[in-house]
Protein backbone atom coordinates (compact mmCIF):
# COMPACT_ATOMS: atom_id res chain seq x y z
CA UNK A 1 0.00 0.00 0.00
CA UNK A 2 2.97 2.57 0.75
CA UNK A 3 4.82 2.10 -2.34
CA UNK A 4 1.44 2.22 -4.12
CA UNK A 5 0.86 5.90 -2.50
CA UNK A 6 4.61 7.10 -3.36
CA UNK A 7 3.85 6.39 -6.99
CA UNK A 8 0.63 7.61 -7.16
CA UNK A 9 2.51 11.12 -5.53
CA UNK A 10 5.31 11.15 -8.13
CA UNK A 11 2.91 10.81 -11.14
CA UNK A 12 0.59 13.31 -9.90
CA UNK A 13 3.95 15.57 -9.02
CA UNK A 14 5.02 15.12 -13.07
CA UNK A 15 1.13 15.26 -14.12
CA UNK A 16 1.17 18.78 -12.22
CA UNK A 17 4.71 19.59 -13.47
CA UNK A 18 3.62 18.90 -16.97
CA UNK A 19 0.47 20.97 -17.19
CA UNK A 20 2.87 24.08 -15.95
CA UNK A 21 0.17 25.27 -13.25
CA UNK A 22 2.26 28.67 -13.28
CA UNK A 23 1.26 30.33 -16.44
CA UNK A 24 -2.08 30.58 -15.65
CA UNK A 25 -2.07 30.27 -11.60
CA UNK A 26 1.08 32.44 -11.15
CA UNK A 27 -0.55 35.77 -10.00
CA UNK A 28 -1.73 33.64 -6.67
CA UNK A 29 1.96 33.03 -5.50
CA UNK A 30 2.30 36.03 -3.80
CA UNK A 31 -1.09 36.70 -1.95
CA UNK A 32 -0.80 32.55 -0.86
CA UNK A 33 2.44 33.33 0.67
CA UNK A 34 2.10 36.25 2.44
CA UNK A 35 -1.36 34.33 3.89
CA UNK A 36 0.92 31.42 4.41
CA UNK A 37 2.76 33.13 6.32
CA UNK A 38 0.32 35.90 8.11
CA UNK A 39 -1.07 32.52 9.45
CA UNK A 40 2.19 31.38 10.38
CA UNK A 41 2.81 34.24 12.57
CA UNK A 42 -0.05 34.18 14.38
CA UNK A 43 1.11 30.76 14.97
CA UNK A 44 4.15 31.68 16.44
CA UNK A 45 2.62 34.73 18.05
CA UNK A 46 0.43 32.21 20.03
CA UNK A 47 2.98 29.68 21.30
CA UNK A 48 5.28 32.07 22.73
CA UNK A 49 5.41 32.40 26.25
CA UNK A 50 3.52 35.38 27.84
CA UNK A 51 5.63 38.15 29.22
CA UNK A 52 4.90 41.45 30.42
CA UNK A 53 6.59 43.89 28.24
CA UNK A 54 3.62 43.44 24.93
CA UNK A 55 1.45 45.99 24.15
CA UNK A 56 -0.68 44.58 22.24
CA UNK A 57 -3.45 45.08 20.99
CA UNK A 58 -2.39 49.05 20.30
CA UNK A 59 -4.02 51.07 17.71
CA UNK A 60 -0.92 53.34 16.54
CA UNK A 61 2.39 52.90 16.30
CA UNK A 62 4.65 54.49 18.10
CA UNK A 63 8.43 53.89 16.61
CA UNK A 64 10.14 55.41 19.86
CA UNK A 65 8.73 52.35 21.57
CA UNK A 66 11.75 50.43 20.88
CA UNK A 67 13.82 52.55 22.86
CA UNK A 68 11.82 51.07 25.96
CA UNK A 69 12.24 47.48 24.51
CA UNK A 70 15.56 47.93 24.32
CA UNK A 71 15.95 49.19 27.77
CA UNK A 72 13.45 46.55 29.40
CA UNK A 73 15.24 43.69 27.44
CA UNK A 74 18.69 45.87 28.56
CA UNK A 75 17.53 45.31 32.40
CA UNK A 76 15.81 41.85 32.24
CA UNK A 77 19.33 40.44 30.82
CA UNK A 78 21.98 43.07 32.88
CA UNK A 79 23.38 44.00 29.63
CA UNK A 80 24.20 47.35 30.30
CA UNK A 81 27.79 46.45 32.36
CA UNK A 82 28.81 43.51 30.83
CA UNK A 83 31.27 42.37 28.07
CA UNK A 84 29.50 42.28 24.65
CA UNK A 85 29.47 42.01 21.21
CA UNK A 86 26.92 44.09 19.05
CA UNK A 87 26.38 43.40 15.75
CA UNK A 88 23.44 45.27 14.27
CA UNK A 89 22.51 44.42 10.65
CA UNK A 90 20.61 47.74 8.91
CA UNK A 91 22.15 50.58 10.87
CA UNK A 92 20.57 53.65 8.42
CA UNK A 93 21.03 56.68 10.56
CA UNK A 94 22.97 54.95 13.34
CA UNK A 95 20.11 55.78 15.85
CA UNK A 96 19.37 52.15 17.72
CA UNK A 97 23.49 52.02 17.04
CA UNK A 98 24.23 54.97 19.05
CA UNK A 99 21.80 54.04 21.81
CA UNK A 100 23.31 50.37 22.61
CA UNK A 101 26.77 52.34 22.77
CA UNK A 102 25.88 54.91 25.26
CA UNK A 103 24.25 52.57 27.19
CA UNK A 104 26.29 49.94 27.62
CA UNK A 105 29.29 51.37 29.40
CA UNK A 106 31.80 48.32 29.68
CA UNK A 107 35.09 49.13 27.90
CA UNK A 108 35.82 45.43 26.19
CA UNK A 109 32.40 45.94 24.61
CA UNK A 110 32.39 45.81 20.65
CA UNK A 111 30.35 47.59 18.33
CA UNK A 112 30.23 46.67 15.03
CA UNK A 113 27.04 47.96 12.22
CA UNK A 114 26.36 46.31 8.92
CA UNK A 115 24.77 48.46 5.86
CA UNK A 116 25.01 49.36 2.86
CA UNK A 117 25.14 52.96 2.91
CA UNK A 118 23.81 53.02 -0.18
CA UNK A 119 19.75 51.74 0.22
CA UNK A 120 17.86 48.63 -0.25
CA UNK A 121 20.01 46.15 -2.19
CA UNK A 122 16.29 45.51 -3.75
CA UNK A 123 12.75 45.98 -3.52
CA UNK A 124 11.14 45.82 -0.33
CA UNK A 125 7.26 45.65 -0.22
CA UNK A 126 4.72 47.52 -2.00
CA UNK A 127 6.24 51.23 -0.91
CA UNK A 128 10.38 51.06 -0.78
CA UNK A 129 12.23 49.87 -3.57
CA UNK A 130 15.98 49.17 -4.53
CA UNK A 131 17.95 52.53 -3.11
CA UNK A 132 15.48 53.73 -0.69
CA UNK A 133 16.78 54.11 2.53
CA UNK A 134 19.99 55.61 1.93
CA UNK A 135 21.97 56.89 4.47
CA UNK A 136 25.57 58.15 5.24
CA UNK A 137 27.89 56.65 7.33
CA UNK A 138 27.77 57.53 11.17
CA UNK A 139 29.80 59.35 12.56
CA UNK A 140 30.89 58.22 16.22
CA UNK A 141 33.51 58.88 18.75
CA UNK A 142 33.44 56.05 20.49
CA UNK A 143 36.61 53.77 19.75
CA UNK A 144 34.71 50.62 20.59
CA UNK A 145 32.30 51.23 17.71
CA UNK A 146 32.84 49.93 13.68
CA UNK A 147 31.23 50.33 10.66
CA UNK A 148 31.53 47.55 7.84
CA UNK A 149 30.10 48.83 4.72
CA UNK A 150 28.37 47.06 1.76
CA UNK A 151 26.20 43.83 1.37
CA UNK A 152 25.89 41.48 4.31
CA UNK A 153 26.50 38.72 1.72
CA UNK A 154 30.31 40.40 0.75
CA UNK A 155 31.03 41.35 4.42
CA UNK A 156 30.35 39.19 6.82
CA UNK A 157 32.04 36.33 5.93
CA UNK A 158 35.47 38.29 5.88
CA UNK A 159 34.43 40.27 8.89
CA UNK A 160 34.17 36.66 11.04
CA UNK A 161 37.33 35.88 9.86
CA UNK A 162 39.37 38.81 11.45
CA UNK A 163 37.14 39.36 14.11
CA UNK A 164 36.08 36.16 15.83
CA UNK A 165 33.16 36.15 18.11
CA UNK A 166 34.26 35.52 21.72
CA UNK A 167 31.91 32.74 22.92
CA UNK A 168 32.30 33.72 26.32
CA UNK A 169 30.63 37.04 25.67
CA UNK A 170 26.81 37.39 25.39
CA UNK A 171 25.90 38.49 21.64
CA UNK A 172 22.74 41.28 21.09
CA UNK A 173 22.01 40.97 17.66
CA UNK A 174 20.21 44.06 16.01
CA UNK A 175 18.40 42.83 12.81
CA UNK A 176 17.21 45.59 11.00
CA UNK A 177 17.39 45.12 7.39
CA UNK A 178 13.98 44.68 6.44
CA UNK A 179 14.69 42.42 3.73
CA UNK A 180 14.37 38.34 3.88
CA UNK A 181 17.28 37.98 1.96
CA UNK A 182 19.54 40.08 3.64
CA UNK A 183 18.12 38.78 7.20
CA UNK A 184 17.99 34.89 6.45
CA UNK A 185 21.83 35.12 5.72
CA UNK A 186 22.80 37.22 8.66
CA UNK A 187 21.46 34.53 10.75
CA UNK A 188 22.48 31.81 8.89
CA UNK A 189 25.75 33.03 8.87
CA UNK A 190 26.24 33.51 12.27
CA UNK A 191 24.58 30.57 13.34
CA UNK A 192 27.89 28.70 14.61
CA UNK A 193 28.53 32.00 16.91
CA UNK A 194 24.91 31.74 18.72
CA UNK A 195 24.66 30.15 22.08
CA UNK A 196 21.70 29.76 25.04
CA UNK A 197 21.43 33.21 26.35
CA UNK A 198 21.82 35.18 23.03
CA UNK A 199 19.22 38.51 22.31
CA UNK A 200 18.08 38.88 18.88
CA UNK A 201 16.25 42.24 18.27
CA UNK A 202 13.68 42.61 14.89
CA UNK A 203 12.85 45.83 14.03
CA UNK A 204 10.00 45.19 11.48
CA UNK A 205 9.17 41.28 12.50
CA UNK A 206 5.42 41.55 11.74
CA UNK A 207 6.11 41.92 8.36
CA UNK A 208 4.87 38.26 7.31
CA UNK A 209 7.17 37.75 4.37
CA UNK A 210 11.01 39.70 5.44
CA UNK A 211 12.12 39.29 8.90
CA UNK A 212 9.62 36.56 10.21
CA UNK A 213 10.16 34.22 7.74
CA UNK A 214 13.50 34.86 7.85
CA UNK A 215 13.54 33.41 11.48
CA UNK A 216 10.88 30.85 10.63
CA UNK A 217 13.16 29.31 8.36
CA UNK A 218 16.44 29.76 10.22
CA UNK A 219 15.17 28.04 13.34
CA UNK A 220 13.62 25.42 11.40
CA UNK A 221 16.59 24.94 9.73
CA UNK A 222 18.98 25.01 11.87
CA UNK A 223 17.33 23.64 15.28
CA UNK A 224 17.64 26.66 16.78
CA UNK A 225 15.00 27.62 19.24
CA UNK A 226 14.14 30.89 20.39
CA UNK A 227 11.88 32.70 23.11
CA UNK A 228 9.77 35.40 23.00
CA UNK A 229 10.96 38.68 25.55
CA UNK A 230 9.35 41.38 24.33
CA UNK A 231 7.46 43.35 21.61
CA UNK A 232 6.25 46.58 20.92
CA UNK A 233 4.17 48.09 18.45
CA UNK A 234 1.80 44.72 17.56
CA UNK A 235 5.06 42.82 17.55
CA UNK A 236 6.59 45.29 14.74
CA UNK A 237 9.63 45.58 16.98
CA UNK A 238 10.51 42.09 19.33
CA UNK A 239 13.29 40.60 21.23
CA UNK A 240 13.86 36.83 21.19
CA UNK A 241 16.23 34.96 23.49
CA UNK A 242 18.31 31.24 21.95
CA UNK A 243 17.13 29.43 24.84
């Protein structure tokens, strides 16, 4: 009976192969995915533990929010004295940057941003396309603090290479480059530097089809699992601990 059901699912796999279902169901691949994964969130928005920095339901956003996520997740973890590495992936104007380095006051801290400099590396949503989002490079003081400029996908890499993490430090990881693409391989790339204890911020996670799936996938992937320890702004900004 089994090997009667595989080959009744491969034939029906080349019968729906053959017929080339895309040239005249193609224009549903988009609305089914972001559904898929609207319903996916909710998903994940329901399994995670309750904790009592969430404001939601709230009917406007308010983007200055993440300044008290940051300093509730700061205060929950005591990562204000300690020893860290922060890597933040989408710095734009430097702002969440330049608050993690005044805050965080321990002098074998490391700083290091990710961007561009030079916009979206493609098209992000209905509203921002490729170039939007441009920004110079910041300008800071501080000589714990680096910029690495150009795609995640040409920098990183290199960047591990001649600056190894230091495992006994804990990470904060700033994701904030909107884009699946860019956010999937920040993660995946660093996935042999993340250990129990680890903060990963998301600065647009409620956007079903960028920075959500992006962790969707990468935990599934990669057996990684993660805890919920904050959100703001119906889960637009969140914090997740690798428990």
């Amino acid at each position: 009976m089994k090997r009667t059901l595989i080959a009744l699912n491969a034939f029906c796999k080349h019968l729906i192969l053959l017929l080339r279902p895309h040239a005249w169901l193609g224009f549903l691949r988009n609305p089914l995915l972001f559904f898929s994964n609207t319903l996916a969130l909710s998903r994940w928005i329901a399994r995670q533990p309750k904790t009592e920095f969430n404001d939601f339901p709230v009917l406007k956003r308010n983007y200055n929010k993440r300044y008290d996520l940051y300093r509730y997740v700061a205060g929950q973890y005591s990562l204000l004295d300690i020893p860290a590495d922060y890597l933040e992936f989408g710095v734009f104007g430097g702002r969440s940057f330049e608050w993690w380095v005044k805050a965080n006051t321990n002098s074998d801290s490391r700083f290091y941003g990710f961007d561009t400099f030079e916009g979206l590396p493609e098209k992000w949503g209905v509203f921002f396309g490729k170039g939007d989002m441009y920004a110079d490079v910041p300008s800071l003081s501080d000589h714990r603090a680096k910029f690495v400029k150009g795609l995640f996908q040409d920098t990183l890499v290199p960047f591990l290479q001649e600056h190894p993490m230091h495992n006994n430090r804990r990470k904060i990881i700033h994701l904030d480059a909107d884009l699946f693409s860019s956010t999937l391989f920040a993660l995946s790339t660093l996935y042999p530097y993340l250990k129990k204890g680890d903060i990963l911020f998301f600065d647009e996670f409620n956007v079903p089809n960028h920075e959500f799936q992006a962790l969707r996938i990468f935990t599934e992937a990669f057996y990684v699992q993660t805890e919920l320890v904050g959100a703001v702004n119906n889960y637009y900004q969140v914090a997740v601990v690798v428990i």
